[in-house]
C-alpha atoms as a PDB file:
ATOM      1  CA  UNK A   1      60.555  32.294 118.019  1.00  0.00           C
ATOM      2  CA  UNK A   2      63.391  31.572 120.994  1.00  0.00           C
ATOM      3  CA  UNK A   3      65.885  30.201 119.198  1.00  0.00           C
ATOM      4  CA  UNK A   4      68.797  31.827 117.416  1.00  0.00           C
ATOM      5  CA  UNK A   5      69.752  31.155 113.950  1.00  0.00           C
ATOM      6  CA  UNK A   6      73.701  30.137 113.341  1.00  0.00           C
ATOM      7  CA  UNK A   7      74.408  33.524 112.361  1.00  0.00           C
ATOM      8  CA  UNK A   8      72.906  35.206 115.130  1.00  0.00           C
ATOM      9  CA  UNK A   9      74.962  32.706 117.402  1.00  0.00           C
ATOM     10  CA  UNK A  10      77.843  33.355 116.107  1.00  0.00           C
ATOM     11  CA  UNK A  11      76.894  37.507 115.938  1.00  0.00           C
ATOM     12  CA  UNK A  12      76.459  37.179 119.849  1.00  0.00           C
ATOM     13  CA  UNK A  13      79.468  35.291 120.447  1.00  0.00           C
ATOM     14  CA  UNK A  14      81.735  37.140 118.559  1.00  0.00           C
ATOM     15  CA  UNK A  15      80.230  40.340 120.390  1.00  0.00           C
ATOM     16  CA  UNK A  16      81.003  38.862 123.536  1.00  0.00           C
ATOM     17  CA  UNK A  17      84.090  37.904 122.921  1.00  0.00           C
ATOM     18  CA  UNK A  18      85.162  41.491 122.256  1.00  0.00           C
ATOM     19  CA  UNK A  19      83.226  42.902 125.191  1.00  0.00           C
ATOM     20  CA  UNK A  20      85.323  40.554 127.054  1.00  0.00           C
ATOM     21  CA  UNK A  21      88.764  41.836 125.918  1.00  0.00           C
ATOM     22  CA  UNK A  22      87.573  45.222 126.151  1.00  0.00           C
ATOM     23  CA  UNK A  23      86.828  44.703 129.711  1.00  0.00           C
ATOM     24  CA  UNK A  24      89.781  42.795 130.684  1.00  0.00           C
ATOM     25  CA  UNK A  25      91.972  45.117 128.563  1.00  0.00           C
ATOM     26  CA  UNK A  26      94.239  45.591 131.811  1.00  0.00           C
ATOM     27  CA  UNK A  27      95.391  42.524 132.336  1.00  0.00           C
ATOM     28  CA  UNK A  28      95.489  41.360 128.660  1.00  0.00           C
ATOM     29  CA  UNK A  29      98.456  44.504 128.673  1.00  0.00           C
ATOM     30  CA  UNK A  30      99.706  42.957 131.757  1.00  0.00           C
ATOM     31  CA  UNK A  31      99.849  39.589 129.528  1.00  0.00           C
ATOM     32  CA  UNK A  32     101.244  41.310 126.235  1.00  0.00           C
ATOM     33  CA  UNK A  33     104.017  43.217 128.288  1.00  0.00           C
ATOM     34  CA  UNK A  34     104.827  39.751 129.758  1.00  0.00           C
ATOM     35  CA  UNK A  35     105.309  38.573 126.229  1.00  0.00           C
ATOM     36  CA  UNK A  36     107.001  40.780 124.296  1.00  0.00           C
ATOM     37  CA  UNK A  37     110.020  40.133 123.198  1.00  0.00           C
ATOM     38  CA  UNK A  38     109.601  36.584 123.915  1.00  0.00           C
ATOM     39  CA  UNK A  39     109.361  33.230 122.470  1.00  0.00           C
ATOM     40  CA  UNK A  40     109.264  29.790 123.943  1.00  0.00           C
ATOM     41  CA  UNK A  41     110.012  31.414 126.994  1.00  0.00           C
ATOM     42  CA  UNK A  42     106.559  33.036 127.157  1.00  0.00           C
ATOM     43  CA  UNK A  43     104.688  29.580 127.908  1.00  0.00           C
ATOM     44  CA  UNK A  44     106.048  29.089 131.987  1.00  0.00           C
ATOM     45  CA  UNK A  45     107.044  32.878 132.198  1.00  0.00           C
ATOM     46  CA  UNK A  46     103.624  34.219 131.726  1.00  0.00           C
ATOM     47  CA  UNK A  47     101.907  31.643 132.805  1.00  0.00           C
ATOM     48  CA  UNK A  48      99.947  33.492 135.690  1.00  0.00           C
ATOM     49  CA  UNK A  49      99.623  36.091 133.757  1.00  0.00           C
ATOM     50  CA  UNK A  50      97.952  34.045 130.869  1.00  0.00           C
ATOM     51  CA  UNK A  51      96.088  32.285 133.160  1.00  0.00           C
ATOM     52  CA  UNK A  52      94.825  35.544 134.557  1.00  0.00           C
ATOM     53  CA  UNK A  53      93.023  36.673 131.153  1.00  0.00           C
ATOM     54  CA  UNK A  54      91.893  33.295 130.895  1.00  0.00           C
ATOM     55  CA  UNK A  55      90.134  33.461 134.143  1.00  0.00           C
ATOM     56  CA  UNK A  56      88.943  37.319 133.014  1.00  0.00           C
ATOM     57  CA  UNK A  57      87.417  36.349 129.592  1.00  0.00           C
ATOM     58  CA  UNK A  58      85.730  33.295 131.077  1.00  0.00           C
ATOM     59  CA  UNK A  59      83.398  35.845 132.885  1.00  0.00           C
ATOM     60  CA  UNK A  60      81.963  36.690 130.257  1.00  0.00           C
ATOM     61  CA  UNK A  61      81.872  33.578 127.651  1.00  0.00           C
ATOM     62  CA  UNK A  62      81.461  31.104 129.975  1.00  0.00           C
ATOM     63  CA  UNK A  63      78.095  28.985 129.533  1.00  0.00           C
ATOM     64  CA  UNK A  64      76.143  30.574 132.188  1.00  0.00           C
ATOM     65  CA  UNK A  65      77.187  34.022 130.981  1.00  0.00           C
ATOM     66  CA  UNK A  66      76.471  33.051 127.125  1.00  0.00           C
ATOM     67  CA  UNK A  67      73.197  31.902 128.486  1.00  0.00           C
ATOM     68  CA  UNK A  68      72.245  35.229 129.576  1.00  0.00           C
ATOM     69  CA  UNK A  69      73.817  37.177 126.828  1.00  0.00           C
ATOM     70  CA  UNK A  70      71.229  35.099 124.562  1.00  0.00           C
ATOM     71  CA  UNK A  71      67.871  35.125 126.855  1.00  0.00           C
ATOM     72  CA  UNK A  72      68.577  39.215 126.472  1.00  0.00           C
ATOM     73  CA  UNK A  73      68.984  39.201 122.716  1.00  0.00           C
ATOM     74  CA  UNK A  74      65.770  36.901 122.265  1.00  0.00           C
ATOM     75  CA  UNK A  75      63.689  39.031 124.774  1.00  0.00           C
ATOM     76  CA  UNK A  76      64.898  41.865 123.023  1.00  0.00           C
ATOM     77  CA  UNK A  77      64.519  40.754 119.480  1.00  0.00           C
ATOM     78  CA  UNK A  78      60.803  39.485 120.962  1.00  0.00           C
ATOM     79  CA  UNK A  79      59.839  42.889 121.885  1.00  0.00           C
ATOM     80  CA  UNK A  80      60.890  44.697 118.944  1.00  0.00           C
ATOM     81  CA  UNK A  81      59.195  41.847 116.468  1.00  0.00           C
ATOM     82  CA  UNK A  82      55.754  42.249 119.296  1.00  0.00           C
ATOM     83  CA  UNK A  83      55.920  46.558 118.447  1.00  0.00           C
ATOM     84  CA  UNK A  84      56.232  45.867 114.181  1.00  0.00           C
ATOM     85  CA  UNK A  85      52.480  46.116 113.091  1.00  0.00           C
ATOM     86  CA  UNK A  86      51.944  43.407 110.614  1.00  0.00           C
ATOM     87  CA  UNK A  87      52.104  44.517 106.580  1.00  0.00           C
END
């Protein structure tokens, strides 16, 4: 089977997502010390910063990068379901 259920979608997604932050975790604390202490402010006086994690996180979640994230989980999930001897 190569297609993922809705769970497993959202399973790799949501994994991603926090791979993501964990890898851009420098500049998201570049970001956060940016905005603390702010309010309205925040939106033009972090703006490079912001746009910074954006760029950062769309490494990683990005279509292409999703795309590849999934054609390893199927292959994966292949070969394990190929080495379970039928009951």
């Amino acid at each position: 089977m190569n297609a993922l259920s809705r769970r497993e979608e959202e399973t790799l997604l949501k994994t991603t997502k926090a791979r993501a932050l964990k890898e851009c975790d420098p500049i998201v604390k570049e970001f956060a010390e940016c905005a603390a202490g702010r309010t309205v402010t925040v939106a033009w006086a972090c703006r490079d910063k912001y746009k910074k994690v954006e760029e950062c996180m769309m490494q990683y979640t990005c279509p292409e990068a999703m795309a590849v994230v999934r054609e390893e989980y199927l292959r994966l999930r292949n070969q394990q379901e190929a080495s379970v001897p039928p009951s």
